[in-house]
PDB file of N, CA and C in Angstrom:
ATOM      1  N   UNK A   1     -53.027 -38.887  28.432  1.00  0.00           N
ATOM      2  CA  UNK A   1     -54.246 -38.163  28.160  1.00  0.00           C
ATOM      3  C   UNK A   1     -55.465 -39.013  28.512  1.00  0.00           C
ATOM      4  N   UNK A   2     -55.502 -40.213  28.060  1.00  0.00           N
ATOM      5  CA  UNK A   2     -56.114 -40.849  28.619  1.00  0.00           C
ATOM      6  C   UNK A   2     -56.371 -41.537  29.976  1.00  0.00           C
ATOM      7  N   UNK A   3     -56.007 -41.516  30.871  1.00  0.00           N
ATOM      8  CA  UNK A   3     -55.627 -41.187  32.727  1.00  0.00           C
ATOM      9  C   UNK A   3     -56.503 -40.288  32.569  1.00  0.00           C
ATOM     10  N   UNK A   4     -56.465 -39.048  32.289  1.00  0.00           N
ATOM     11  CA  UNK A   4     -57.112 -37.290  32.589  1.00  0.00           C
ATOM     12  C   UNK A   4     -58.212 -37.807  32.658  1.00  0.00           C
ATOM     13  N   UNK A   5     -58.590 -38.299  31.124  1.00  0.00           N
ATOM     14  CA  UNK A   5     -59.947 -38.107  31.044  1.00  0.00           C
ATOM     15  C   UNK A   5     -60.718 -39.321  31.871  1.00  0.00           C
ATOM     16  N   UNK A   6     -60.026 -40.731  31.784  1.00  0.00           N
ATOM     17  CA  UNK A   6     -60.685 -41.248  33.171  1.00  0.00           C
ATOM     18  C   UNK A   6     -60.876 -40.748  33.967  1.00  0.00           C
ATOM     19  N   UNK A   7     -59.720 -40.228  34.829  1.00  0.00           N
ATOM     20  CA  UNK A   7     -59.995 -39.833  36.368  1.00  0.00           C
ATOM     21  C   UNK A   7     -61.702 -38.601  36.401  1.00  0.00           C
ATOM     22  N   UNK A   8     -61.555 -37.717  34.972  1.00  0.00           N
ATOM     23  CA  UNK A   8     -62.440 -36.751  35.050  1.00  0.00           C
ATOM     24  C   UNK A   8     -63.943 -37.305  34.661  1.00  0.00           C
ATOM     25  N   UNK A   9     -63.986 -38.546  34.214  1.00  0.00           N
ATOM     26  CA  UNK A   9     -65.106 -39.385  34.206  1.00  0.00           C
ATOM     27  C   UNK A   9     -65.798 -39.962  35.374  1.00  0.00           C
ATOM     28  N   UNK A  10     -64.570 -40.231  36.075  1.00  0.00           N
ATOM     29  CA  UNK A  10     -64.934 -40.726  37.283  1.00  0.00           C
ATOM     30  C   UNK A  10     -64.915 -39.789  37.885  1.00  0.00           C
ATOM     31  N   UNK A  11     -65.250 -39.062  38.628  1.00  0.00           N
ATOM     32  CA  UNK A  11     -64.732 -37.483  39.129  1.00  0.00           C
ATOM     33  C   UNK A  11     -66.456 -37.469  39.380  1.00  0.00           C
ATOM     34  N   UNK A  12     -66.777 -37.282  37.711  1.00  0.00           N
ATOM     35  CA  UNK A  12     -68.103 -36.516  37.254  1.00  0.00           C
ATOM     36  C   UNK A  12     -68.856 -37.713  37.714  1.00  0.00           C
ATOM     37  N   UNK A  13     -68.938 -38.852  37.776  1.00  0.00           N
ATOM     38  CA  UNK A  13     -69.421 -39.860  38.397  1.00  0.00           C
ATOM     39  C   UNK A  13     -69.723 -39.566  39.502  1.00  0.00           C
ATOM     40  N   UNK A  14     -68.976 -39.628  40.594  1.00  0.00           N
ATOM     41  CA  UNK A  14     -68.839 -39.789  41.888  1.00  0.00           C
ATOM     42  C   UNK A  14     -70.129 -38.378  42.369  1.00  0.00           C
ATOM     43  N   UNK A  15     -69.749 -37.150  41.773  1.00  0.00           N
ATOM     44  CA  UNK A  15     -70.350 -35.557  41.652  1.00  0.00           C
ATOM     45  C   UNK A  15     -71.774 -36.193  41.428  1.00  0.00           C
ATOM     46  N   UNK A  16     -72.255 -36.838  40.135  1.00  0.00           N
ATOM     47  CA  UNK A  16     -73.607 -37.135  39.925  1.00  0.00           C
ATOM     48  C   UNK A  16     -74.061 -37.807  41.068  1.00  0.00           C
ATOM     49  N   UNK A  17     -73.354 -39.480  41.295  1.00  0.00           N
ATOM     50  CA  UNK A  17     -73.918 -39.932  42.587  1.00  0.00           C
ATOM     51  C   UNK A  17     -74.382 -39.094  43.596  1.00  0.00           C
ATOM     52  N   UNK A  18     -73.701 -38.346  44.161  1.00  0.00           N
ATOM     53  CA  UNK A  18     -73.503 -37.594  45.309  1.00  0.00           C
ATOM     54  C   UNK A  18     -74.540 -36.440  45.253  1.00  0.00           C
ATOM     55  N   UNK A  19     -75.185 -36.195  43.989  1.00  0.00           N
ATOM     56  CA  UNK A  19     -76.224 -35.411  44.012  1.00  0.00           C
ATOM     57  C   UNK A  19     -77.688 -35.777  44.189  1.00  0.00           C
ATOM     58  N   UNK A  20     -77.455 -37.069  43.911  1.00  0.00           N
ATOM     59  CA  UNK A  20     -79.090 -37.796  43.192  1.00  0.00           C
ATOM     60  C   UNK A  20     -79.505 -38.527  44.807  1.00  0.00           C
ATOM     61  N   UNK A  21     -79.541 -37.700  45.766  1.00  0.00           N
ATOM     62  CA  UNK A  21     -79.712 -38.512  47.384  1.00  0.00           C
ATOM     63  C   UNK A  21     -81.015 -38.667  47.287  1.00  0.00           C
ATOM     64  N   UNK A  22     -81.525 -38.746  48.121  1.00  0.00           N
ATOM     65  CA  UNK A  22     -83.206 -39.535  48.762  1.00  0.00           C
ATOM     66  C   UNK A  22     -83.583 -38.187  48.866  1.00  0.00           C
ATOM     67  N   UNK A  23     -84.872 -37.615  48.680  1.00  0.00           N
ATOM     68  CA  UNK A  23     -85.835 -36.136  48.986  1.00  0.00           C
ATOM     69  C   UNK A  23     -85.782 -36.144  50.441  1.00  0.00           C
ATOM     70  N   UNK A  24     -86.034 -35.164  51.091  1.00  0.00           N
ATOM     71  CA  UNK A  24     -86.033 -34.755  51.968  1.00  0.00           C
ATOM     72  C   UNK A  24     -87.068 -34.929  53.175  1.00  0.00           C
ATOM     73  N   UNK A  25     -86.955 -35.150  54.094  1.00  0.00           N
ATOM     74  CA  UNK A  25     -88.530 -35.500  54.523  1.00  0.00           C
ATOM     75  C   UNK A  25     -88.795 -34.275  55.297  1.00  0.00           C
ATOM     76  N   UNK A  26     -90.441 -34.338  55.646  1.00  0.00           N
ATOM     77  CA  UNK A  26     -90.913 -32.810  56.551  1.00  0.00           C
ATOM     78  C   UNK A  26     -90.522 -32.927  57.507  1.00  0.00           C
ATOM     79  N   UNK A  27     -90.084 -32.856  58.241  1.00  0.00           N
ATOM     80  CA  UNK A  27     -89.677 -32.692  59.784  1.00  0.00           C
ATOM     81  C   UNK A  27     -88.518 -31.234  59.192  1.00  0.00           C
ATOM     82  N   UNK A  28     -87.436 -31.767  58.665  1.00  0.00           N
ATOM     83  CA  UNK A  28     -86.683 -30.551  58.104  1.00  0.00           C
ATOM     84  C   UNK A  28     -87.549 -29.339  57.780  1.00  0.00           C
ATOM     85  N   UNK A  29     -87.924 -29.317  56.663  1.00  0.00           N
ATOM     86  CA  UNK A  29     -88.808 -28.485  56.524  1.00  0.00           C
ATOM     87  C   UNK A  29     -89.621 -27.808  57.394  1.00  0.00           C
ATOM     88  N   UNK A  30     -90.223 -28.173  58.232  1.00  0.00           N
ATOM     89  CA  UNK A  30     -90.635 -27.867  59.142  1.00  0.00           C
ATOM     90  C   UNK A  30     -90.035 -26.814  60.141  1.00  0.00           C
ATOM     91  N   UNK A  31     -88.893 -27.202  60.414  1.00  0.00           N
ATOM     92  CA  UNK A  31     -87.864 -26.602  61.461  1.00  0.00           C
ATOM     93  C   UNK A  31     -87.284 -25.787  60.617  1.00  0.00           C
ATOM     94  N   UNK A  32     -87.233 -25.942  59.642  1.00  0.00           N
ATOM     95  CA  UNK A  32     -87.009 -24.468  58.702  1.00  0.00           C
ATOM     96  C   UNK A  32     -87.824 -23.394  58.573  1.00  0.00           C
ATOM     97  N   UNK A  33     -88.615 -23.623  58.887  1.00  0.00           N
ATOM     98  CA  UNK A  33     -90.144 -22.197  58.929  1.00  0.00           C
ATOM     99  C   UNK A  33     -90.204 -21.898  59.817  1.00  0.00           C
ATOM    100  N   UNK A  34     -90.418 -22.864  61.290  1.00  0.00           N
ATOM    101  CA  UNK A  34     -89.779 -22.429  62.410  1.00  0.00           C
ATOM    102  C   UNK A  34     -88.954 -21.311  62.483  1.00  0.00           C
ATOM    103  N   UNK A  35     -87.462 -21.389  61.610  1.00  0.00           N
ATOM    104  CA  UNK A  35     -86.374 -20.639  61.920  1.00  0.00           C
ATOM    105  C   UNK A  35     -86.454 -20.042  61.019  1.00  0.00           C
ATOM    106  N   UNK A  36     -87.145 -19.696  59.903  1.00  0.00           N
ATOM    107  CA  UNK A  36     -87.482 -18.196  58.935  1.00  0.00           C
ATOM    108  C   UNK A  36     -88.548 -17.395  59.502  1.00  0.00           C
ATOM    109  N   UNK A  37     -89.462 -18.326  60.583  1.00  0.00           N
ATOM    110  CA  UNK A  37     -90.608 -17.494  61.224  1.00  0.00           C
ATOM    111  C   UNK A  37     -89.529 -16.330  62.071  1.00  0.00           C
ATOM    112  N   UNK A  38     -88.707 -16.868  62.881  1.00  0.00           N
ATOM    113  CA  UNK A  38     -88.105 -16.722  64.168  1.00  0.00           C
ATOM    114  C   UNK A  38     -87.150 -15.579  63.815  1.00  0.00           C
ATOM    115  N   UNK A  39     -86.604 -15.559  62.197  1.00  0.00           N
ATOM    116  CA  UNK A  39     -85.620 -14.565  61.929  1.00  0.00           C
ATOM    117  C   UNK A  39     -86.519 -13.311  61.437  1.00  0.00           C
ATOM    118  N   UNK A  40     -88.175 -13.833  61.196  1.00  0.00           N
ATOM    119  CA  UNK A  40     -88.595 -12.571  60.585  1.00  0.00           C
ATOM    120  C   UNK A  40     -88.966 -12.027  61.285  1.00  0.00           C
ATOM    121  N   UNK A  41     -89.349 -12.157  62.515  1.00  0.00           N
ATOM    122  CA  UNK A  41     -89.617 -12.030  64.179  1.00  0.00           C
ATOM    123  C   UNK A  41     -88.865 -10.872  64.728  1.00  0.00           C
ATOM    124  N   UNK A  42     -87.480 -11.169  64.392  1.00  0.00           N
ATOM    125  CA  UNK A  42     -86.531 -10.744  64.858  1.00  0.00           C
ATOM    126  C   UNK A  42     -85.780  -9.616  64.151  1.00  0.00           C
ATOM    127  N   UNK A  43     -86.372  -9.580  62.571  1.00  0.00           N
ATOM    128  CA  UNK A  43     -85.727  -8.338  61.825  1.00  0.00           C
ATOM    129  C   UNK A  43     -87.082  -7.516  62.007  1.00  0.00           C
ATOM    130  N   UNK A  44     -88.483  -7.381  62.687  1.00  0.00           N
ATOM    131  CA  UNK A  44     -89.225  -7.064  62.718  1.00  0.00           C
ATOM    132  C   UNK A  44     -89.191  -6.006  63.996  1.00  0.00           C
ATOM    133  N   UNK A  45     -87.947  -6.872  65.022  1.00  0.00           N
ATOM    134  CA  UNK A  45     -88.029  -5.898  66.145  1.00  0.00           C
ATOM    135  C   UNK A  45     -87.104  -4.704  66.319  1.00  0.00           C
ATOM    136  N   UNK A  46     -87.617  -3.978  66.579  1.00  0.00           N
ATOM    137  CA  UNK A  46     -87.233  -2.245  66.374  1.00  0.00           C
ATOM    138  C   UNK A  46     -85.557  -2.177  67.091  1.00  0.00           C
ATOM    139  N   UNK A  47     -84.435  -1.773  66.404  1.00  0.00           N
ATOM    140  CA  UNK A  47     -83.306  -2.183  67.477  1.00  0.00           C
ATOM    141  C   UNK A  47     -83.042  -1.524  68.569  1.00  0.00           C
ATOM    142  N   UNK A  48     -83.879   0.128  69.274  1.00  0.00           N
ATOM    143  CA  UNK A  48     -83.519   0.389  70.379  1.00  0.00           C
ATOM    144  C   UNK A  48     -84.235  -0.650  71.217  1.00  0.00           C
ATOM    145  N   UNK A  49     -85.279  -1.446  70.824  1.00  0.00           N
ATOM    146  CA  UNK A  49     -86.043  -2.202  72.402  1.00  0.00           C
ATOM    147  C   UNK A  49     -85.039  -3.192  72.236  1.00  0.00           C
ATOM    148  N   UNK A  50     -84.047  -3.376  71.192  1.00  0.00           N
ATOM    149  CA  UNK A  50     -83.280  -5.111  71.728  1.00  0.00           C
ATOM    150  C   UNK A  50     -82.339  -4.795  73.292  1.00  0.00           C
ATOM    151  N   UNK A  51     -82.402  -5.592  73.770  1.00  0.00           N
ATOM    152  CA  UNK A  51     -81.411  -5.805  75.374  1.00  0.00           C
ATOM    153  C   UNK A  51     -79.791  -5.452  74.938  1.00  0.00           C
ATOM    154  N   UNK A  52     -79.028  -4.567  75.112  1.00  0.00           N
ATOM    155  CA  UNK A  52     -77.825  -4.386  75.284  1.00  0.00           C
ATOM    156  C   UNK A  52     -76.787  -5.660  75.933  1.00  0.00           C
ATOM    157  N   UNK A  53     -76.312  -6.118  75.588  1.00  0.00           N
ATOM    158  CA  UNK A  53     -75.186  -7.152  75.865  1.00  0.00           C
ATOM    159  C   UNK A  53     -73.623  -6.900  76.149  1.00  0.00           C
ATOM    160  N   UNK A  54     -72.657  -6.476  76.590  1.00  0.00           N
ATOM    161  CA  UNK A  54     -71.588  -6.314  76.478  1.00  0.00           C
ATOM    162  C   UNK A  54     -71.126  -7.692  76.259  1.00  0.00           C
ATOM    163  N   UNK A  55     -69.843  -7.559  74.994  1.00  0.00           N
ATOM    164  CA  UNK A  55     -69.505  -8.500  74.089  1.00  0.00           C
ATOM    165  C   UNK A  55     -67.943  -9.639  75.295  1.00  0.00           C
ATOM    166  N   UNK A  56     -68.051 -10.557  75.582  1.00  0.00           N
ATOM    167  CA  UNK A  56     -66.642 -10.836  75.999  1.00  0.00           C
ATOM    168  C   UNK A  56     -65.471 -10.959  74.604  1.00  0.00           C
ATOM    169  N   UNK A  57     -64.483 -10.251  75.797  1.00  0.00           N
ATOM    170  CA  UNK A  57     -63.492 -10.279  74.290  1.00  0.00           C
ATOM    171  C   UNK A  57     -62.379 -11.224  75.181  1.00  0.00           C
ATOM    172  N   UNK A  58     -61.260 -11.918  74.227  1.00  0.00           N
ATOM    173  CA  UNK A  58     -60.507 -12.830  74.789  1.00  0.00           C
ATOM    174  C   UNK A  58     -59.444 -12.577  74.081  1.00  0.00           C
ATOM    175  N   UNK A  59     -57.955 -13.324  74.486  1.00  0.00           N
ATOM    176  CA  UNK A  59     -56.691 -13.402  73.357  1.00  0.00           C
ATOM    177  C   UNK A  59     -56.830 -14.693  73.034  1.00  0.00           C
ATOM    178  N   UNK A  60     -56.126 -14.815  71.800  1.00  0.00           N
ATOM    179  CA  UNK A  60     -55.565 -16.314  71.202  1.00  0.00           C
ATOM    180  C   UNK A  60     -55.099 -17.312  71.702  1.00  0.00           C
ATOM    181  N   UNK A  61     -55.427 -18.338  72.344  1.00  0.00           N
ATOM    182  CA  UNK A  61     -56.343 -18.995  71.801  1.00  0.00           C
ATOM    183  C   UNK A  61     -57.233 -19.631  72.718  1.00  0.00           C
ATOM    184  N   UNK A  62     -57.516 -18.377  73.761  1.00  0.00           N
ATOM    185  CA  UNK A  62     -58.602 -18.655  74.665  1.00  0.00           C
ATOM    186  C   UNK A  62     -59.799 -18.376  73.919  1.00  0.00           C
ATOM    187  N   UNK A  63     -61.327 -18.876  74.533  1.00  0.00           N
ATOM    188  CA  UNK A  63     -62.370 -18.994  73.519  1.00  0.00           C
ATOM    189  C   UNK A  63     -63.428 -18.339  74.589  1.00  0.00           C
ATOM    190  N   UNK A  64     -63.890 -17.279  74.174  1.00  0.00           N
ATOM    191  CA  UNK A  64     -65.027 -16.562  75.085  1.00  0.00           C
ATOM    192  C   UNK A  64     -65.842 -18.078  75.367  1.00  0.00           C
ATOM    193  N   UNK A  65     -67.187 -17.416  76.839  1.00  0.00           N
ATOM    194  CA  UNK A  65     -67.909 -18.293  77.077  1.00  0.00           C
ATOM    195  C   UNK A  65     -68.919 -18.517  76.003  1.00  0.00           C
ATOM    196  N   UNK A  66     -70.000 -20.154  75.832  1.00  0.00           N
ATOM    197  CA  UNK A  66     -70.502 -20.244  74.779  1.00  0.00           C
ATOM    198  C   UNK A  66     -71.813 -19.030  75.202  1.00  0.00           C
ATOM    199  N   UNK A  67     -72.605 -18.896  73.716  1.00  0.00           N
ATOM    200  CA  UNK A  67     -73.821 -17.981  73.307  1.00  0.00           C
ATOM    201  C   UNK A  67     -74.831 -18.811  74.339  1.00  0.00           C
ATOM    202  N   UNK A  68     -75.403 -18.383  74.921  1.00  0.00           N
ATOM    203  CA  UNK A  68     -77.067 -19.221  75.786  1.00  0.00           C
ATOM    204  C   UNK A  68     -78.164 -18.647  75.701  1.00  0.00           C
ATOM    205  N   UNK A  69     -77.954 -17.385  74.983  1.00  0.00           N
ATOM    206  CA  UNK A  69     -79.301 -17.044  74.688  1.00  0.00           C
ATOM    207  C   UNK A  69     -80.178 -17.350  73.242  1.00  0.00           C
ATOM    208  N   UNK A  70     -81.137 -17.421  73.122  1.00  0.00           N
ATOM    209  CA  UNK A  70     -82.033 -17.838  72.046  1.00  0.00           C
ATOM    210  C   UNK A  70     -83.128 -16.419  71.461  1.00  0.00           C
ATOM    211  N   UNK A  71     -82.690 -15.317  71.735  1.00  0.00           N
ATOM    212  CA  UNK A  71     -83.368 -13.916  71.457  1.00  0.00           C
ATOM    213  C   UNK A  71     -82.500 -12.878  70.630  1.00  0.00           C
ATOM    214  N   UNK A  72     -83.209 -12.174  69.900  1.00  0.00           N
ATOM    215  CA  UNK A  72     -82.190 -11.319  69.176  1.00  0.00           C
ATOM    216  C   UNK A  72     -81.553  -9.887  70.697  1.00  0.00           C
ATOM    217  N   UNK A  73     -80.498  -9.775  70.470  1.00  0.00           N
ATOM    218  CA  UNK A  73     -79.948  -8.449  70.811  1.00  0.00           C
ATOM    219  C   UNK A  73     -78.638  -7.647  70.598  1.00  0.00           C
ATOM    220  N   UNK A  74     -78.635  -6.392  71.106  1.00  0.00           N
ATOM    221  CA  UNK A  74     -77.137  -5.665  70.601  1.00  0.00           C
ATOM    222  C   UNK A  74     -76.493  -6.130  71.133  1.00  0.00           C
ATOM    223  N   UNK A  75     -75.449  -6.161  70.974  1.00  0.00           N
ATOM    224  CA  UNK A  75     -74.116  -6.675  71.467  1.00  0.00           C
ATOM    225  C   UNK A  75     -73.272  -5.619  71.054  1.00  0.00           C
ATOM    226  N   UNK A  76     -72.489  -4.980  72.200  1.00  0.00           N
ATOM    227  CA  UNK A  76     -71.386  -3.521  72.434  1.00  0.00           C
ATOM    228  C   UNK A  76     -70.165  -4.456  72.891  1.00  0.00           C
ATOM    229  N   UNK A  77     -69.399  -4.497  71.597  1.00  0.00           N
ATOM    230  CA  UNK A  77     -67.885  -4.565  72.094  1.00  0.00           C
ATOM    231  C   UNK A  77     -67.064  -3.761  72.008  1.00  0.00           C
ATOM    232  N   UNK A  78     -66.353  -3.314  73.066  1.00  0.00           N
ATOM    233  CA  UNK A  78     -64.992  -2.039  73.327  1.00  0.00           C
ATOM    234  C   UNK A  78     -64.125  -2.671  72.871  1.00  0.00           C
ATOM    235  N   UNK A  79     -63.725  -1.859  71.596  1.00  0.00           N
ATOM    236  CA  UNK A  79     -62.456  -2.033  71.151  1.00  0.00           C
ATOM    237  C   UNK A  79     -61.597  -0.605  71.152  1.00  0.00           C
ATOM    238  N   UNK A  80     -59.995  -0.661  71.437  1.00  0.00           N
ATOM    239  CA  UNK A  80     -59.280   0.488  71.004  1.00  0.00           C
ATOM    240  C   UNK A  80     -58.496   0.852  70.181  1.00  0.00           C
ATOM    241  N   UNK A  81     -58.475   1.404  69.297  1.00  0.00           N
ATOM    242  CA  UNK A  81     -57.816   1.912  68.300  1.00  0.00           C
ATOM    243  C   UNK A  81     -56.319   2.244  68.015  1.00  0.00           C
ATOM    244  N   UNK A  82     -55.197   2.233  68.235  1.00  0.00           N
ATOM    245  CA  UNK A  82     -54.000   2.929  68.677  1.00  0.00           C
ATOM    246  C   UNK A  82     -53.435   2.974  67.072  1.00  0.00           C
ATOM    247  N   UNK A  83     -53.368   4.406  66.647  1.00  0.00           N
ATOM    248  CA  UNK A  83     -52.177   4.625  65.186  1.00  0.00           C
ATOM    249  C   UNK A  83     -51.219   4.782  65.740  1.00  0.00           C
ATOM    250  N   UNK A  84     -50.189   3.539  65.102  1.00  0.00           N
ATOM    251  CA  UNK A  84     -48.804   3.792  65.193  1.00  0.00           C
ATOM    252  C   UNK A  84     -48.100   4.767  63.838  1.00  0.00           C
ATOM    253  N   UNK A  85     -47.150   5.734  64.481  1.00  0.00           N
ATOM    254  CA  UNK A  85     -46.244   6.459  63.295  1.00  0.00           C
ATOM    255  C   UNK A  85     -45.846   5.389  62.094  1.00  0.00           C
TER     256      UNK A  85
END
């Protein structure tokens, strides 16, 4: 019983350390308003004017090409449906 409650002393130790880091400096911050400006930007724009995209689709465990754009838009992926009996 006494093991438990060490290990859970130390546990809660390690948890406190690991919380109490250095504040943050502005530069973060910064680039965070940036990217809340940029998302409000973007829920602001009406979705028929966004650009249509057709989606690449791939099998396991090939990996579509990477994302390169930096703008909001739709993205249409064809998928088909088949019910089996």
């Amino acid at each position: 019983m006494k093991r438990q409650a060490l290990a859970a002393m130390i546990a809660s130790l390690f948890a406190l350390a690991a919380c109490g880091g250095e504040p943050a400096a502005q530069a973060p911050a910064a680039s965070a308003e940036a990217a809340s400006s940029a998302a409000q930007t973007a829920a602001e724009t009406p979705t028929g004017e966004l650009p249509v995209i057709d989606a690449v689709t791939t099998h396991a465990p090939e990996v579509p090409p990477a994302i390169d754009r930096d703008y909001p838009a739709k993205v249409r992926v064809k998928m088909e449906t088949v019910e089996k009996p």
